[in-house]
PDB file of N, CA and C in Angstrom:
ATOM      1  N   UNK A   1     -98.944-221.017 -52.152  1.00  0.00           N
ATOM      2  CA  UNK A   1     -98.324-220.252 -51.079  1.00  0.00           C
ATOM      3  C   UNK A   1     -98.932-218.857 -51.046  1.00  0.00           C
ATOM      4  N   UNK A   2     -98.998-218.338 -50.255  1.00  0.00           N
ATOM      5  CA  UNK A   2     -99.515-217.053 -49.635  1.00  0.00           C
ATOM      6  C   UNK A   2     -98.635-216.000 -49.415  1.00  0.00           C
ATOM      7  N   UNK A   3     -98.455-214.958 -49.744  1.00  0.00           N
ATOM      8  CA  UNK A   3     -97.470-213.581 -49.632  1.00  0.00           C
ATOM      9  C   UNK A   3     -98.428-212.582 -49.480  1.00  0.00           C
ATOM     10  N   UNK A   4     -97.767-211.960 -48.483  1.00  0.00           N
ATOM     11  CA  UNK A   4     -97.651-210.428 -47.968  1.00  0.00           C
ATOM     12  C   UNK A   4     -97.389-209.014 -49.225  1.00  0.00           C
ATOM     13  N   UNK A   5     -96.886-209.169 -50.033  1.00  0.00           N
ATOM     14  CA  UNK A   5     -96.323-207.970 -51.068  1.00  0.00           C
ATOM     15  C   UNK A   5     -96.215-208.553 -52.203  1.00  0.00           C
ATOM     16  N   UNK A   6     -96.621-209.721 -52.438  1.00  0.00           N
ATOM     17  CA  UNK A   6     -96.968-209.768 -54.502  1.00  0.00           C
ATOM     18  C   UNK A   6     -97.770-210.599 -54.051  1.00  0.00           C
ATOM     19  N   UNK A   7     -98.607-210.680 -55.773  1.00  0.00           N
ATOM     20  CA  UNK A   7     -99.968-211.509 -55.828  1.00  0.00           C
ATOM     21  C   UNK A   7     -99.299-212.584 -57.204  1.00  0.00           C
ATOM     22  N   UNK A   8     -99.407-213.688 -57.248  1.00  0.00           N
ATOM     23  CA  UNK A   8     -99.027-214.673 -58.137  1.00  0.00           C
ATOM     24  C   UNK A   8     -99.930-215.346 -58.556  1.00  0.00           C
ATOM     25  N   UNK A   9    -100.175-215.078 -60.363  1.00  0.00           N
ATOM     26  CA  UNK A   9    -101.794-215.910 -60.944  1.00  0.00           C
ATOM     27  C   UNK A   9    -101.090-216.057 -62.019  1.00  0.00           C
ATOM     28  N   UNK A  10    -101.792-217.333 -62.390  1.00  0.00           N
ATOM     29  CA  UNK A  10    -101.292-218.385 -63.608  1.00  0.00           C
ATOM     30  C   UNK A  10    -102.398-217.854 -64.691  1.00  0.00           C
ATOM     31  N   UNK A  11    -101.822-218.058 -65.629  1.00  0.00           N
ATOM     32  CA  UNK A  11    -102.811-217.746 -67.073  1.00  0.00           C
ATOM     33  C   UNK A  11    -102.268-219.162 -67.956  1.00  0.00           C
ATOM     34  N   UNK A  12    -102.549-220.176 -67.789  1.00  0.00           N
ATOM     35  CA  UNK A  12    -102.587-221.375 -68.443  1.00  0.00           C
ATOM     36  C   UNK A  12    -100.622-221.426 -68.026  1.00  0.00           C
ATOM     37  N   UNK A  13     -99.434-221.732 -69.202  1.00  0.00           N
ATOM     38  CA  UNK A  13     -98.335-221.899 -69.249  1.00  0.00           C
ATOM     39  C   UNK A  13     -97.479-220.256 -68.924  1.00  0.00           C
ATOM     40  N   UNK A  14     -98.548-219.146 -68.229  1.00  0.00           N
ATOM     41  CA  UNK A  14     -98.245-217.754 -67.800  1.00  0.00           C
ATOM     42  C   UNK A  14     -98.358-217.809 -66.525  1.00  0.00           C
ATOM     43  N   UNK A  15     -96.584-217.526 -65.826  1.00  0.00           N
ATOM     44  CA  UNK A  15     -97.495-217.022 -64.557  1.00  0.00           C
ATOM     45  C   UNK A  15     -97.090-215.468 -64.481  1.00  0.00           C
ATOM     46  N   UNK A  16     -98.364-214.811 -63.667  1.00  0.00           N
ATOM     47  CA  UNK A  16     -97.959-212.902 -63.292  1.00  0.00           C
ATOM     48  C   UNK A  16     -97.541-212.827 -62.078  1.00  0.00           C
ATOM     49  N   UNK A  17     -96.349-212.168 -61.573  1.00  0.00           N
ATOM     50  CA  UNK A  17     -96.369-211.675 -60.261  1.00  0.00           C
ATOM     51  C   UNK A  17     -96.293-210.671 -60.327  1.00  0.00           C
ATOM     52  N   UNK A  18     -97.295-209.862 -59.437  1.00  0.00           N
ATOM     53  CA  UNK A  18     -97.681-208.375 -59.366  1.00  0.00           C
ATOM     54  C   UNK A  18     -96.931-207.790 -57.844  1.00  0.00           C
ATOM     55  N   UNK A  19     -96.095-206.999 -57.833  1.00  0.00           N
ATOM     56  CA  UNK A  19     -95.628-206.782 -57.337  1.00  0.00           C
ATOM     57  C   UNK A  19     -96.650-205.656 -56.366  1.00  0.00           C
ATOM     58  N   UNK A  20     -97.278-206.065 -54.603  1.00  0.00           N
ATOM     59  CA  UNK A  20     -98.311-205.363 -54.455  1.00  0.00           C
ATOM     60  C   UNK A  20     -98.155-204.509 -53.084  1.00  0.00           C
ATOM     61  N   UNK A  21     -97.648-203.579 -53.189  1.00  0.00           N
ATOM     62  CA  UNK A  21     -97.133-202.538 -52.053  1.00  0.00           C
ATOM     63  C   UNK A  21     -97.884-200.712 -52.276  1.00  0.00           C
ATOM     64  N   UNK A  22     -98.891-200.578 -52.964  1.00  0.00           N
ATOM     65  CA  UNK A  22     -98.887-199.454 -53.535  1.00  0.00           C
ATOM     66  C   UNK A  22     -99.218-198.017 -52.732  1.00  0.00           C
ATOM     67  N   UNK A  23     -99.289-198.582 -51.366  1.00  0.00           N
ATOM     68  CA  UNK A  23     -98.355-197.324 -50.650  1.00  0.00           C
ATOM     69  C   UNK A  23     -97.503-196.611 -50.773  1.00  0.00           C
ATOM     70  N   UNK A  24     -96.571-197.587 -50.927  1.00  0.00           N
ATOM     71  CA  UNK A  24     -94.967-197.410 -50.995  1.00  0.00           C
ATOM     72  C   UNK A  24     -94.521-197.124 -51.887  1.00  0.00           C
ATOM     73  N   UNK A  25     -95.456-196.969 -53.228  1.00  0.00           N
ATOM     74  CA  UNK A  25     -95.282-197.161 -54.846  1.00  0.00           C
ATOM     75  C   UNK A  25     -94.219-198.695 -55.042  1.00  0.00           C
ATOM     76  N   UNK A  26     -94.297-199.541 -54.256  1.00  0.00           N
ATOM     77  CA  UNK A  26     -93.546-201.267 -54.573  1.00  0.00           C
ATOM     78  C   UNK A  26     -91.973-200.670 -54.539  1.00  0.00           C
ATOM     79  N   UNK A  27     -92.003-199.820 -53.195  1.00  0.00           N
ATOM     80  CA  UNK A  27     -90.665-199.930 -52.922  1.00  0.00           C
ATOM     81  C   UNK A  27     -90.401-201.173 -52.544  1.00  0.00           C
ATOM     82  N   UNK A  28     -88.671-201.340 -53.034  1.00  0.00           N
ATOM     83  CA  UNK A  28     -88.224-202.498 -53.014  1.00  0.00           C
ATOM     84  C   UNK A  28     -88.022-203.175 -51.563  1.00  0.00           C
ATOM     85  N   UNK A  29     -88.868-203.272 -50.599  1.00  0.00           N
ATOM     86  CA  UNK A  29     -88.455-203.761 -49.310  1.00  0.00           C
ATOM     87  C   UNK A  29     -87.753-204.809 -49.284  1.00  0.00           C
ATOM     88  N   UNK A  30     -86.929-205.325 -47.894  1.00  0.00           N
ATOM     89  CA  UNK A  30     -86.632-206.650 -47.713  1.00  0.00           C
ATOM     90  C   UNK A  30     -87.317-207.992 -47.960  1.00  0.00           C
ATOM     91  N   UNK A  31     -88.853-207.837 -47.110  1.00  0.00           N
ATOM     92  CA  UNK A  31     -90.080-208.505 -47.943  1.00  0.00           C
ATOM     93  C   UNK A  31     -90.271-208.888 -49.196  1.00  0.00           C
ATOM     94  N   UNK A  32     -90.092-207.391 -49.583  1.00  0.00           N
ATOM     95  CA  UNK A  32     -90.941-207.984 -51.108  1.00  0.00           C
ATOM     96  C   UNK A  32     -89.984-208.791 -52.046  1.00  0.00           C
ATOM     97  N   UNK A  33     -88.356-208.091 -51.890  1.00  0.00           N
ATOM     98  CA  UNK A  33     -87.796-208.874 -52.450  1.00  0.00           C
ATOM     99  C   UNK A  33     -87.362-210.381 -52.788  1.00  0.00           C
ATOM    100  N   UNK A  34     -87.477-210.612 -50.854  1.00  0.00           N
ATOM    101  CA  UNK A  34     -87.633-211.743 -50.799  1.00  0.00           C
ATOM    102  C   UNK A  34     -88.863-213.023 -51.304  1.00  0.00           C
ATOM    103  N   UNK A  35     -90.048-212.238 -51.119  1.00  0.00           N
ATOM    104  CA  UNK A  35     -91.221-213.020 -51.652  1.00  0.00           C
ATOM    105  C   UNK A  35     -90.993-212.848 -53.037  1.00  0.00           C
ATOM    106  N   UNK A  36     -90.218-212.014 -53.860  1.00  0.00           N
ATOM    107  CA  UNK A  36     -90.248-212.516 -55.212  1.00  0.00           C
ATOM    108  C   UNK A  36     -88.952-213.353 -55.525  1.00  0.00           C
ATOM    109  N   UNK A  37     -88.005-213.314 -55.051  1.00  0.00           N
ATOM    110  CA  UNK A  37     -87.258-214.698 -55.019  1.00  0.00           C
ATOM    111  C   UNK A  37     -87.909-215.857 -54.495  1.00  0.00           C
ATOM    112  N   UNK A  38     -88.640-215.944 -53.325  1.00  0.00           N
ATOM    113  CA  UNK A  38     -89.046-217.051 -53.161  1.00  0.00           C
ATOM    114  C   UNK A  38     -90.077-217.853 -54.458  1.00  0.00           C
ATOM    115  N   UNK A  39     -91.076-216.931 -54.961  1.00  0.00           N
ATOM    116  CA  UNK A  39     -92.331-217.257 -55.959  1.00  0.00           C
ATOM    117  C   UNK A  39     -91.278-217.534 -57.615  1.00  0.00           C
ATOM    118  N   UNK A  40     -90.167-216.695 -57.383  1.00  0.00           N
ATOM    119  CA  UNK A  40     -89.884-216.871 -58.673  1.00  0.00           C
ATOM    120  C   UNK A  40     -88.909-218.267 -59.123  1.00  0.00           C
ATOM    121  N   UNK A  41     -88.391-218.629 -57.872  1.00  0.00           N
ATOM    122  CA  UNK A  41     -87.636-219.988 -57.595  1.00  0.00           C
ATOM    123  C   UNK A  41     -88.818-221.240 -57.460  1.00  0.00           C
ATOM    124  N   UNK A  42     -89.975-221.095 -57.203  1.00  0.00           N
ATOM    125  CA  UNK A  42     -91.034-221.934 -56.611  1.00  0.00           C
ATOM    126  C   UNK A  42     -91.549-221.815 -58.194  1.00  0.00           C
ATOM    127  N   UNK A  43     -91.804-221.059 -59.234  1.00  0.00           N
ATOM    128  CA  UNK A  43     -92.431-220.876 -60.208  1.00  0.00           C
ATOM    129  C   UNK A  43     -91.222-221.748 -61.405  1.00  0.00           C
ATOM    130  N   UNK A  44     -90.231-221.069 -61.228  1.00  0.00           N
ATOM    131  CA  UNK A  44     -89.274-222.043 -62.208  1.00  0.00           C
ATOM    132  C   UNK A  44     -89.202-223.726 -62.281  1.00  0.00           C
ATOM    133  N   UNK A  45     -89.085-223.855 -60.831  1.00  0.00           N
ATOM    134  CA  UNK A  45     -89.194-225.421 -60.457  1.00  0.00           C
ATOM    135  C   UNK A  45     -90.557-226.239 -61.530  1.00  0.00           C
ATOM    136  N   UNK A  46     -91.637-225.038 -61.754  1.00  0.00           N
ATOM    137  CA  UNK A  46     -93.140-225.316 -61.907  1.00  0.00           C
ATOM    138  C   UNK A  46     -92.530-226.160 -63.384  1.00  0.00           C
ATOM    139  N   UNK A  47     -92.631-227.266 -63.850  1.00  0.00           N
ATOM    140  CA  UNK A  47     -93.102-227.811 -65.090  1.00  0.00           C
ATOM    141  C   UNK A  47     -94.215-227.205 -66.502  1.00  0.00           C
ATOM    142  N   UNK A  48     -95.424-226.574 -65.562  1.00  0.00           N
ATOM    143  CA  UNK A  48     -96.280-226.101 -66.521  1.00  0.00           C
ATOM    144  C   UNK A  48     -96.037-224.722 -66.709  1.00  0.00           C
ATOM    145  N   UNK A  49     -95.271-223.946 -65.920  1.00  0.00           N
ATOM    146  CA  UNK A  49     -95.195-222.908 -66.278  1.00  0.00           C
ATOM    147  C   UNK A  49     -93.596-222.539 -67.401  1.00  0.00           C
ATOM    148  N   UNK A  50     -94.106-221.853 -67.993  1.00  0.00           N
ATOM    149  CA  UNK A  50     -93.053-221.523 -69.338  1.00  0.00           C
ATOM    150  C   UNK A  50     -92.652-220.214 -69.238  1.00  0.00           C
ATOM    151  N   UNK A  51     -93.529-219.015 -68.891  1.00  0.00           N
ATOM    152  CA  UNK A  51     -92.529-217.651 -68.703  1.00  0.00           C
ATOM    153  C   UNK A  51     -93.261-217.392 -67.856  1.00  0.00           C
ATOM    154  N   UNK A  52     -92.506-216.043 -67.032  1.00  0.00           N
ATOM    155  CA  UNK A  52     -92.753-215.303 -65.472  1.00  0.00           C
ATOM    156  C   UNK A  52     -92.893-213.930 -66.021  1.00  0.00           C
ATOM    157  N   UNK A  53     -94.277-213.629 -65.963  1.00  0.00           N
ATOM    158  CA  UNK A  53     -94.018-211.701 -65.958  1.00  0.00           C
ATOM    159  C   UNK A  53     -93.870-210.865 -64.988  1.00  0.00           C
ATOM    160  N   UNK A  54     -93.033-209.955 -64.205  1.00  0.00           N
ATOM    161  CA  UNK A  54     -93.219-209.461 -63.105  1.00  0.00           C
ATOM    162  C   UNK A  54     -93.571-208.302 -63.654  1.00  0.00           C
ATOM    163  N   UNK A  55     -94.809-207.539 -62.746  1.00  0.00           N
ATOM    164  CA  UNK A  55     -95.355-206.499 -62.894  1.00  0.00           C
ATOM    165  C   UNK A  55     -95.601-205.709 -61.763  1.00  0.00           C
ATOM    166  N   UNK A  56     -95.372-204.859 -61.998  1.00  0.00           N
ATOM    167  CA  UNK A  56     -96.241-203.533 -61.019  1.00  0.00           C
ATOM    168  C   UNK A  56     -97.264-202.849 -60.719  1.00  0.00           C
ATOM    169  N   UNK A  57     -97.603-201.426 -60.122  1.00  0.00           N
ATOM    170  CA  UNK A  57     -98.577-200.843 -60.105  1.00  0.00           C
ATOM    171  C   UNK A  57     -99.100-200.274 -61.217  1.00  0.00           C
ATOM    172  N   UNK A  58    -100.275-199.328 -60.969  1.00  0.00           N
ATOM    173  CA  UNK A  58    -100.623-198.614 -62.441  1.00  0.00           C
ATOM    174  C   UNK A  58     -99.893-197.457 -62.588  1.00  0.00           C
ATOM    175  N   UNK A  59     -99.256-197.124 -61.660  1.00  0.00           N
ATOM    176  CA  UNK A  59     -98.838-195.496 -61.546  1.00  0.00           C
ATOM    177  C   UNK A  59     -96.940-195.846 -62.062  1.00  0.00           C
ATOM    178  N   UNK A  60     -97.133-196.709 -61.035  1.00  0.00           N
ATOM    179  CA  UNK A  60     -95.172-197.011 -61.251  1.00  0.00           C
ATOM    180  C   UNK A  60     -94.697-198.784 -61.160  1.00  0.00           C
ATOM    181  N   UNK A  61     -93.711-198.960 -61.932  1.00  0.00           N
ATOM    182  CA  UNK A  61     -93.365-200.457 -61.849  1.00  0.00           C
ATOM    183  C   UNK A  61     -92.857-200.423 -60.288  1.00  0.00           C
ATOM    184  N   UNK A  62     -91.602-199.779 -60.128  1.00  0.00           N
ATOM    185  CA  UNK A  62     -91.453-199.390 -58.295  1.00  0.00           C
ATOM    186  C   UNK A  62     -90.523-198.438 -58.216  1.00  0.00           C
ATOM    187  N   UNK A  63     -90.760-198.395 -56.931  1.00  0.00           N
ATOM    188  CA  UNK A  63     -89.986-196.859 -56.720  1.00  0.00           C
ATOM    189  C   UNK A  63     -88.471-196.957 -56.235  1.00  0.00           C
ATOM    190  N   UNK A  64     -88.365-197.383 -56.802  1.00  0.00           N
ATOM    191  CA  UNK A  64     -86.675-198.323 -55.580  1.00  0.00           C
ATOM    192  C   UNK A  64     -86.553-198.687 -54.910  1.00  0.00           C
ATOM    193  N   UNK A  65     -85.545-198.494 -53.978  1.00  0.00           N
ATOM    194  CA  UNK A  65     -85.216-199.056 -53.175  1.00  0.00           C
ATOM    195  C   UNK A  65     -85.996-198.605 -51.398  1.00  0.00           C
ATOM    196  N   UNK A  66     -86.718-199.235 -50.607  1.00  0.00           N
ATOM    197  CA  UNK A  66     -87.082-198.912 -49.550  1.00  0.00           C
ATOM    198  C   UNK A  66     -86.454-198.369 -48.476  1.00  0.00           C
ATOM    199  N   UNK A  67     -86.125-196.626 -48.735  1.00  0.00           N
ATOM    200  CA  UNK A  67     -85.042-195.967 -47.709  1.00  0.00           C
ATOM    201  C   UNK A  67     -85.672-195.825 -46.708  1.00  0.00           C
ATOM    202  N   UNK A  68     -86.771-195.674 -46.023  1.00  0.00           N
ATOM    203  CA  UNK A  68     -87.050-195.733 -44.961  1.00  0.00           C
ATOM    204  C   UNK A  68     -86.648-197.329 -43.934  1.00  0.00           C
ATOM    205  N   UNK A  69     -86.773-198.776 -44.414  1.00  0.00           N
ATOM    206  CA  UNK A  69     -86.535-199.832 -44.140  1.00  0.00           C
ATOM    207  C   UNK A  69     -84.511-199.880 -43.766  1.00  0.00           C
ATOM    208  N   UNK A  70     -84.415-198.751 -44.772  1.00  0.00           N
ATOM    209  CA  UNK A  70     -82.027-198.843 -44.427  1.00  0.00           C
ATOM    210  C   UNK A  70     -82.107-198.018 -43.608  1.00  0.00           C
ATOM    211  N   UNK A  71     -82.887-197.035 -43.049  1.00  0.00           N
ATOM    212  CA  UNK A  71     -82.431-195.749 -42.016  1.00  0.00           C
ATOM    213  C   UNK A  71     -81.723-196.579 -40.850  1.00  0.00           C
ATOM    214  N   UNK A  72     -81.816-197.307 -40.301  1.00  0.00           N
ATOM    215  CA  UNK A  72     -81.904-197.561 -39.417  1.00  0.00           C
ATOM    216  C   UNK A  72     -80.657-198.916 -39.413  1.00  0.00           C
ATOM    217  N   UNK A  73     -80.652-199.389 -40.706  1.00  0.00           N
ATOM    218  CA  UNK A  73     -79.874-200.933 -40.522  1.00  0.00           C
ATOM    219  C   UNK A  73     -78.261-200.492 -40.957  1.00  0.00           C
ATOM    220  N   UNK A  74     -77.432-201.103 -40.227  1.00  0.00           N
ATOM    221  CA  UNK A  74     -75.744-201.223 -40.886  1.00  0.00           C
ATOM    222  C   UNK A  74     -75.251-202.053 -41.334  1.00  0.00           C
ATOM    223  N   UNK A  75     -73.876-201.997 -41.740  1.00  0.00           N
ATOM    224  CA  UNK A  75     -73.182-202.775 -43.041  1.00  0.00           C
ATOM    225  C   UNK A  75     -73.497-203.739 -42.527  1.00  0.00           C
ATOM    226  N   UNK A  76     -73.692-204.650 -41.825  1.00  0.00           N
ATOM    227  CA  UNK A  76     -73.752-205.768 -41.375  1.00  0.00           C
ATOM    228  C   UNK A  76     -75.077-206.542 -41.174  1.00  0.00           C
ATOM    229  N   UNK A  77     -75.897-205.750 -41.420  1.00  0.00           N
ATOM    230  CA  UNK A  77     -77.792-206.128 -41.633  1.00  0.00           C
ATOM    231  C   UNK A  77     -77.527-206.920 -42.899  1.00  0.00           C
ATOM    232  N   UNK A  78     -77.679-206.399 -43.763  1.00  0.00           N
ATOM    233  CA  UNK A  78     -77.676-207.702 -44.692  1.00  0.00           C
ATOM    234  C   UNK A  78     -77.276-208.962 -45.144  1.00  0.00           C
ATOM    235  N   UNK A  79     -76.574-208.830 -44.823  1.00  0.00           N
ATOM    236  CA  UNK A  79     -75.112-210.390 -44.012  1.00  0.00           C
ATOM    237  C   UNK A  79     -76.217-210.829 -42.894  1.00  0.00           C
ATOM    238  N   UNK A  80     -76.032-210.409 -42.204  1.00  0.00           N
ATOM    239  CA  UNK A  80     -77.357-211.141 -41.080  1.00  0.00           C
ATOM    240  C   UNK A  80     -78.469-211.693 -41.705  1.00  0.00           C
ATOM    241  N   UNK A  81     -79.545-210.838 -42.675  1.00  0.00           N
ATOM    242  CA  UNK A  81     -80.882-210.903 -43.141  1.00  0.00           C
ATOM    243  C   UNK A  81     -80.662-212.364 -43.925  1.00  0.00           C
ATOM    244  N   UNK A  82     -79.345-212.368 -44.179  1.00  0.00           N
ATOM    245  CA  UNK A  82     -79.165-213.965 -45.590  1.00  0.00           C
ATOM    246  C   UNK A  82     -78.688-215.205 -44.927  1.00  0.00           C
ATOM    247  N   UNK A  83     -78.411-214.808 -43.990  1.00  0.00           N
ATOM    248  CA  UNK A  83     -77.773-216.082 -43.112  1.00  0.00           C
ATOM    249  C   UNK A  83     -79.321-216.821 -42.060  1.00  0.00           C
ATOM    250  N   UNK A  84     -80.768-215.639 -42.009  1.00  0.00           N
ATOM    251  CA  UNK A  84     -81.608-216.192 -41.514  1.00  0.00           C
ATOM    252  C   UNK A  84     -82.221-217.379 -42.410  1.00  0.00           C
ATOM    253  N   UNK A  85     -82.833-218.103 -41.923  1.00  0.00           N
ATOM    254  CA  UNK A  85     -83.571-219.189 -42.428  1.00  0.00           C
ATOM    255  C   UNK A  85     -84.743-218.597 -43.281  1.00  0.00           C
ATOM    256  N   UNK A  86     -85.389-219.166 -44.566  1.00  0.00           N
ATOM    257  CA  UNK A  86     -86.871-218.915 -44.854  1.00  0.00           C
ATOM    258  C   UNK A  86     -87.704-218.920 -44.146  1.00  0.00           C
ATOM    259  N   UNK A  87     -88.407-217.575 -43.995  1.00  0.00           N
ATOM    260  CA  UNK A  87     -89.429-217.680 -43.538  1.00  0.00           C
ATOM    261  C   UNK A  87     -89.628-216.543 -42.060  1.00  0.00           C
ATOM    262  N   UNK A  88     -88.374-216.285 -41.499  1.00  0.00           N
ATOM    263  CA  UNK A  88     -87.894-215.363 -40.775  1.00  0.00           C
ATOM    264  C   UNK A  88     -87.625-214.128 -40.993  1.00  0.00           C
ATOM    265  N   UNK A  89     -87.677-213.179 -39.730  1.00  0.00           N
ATOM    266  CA  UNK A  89     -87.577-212.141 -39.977  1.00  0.00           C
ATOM    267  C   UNK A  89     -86.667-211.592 -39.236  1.00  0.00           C
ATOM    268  N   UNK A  90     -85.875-210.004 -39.316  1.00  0.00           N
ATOM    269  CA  UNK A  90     -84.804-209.379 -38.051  1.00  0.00           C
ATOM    270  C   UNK A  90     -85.999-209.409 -36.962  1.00  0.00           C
ATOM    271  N   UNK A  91     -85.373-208.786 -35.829  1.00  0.00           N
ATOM    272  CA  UNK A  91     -86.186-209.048 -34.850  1.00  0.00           C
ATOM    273  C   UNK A  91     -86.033-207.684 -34.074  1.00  0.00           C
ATOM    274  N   UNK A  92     -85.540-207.039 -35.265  1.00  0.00           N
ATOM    275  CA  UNK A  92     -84.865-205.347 -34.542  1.00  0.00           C
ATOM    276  C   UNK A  92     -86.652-204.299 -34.673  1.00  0.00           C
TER     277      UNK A  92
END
């Protein structure tokens, strides 16, 4: 599978997900979070794989939470964002 904001490589019974936003210093966007639930649910399922390292940039693991991405959303965005299907996005 293919993602937008982490990179996922196997090292034999290792897999890395690099968490890859370094604009943002790997603020925690909606995205990214989601692509690492998705890789990390898709990686567990994996048989050959035995542990998951999640990693970051060189400067910072991440910077929190993505406040520019909440300016704008209310109590009720995230309730929405979980009720969409995989693979979707808001449309705001």
């Amino acid at each position: 599978m293919s993602y937008e904001h982490i990179v996922v490589e196997r090292d034999g019974p290792v897999a890395i997900v690099t968490m890859n936003r370094p604009q943002q210093m790997n603020a925690l966007s909606y995205g990214l979070v989601k692509e690492l639930a998705l890789a990390m649910e898709s990686l567990d399922q994996d048989p050959e794989i035995r542990a998951i390292v999640v990693t970051g940039g060189e400067k910072v693991f991440a910077a929190g939470a993505d406040i520019k991405e909440m300016v704008d959303a209310g109590p009720t965005d995230e309730v929405l964002r979980a009720a969409l299907p995989t693979g979707t996005e808001s449309t705001r």
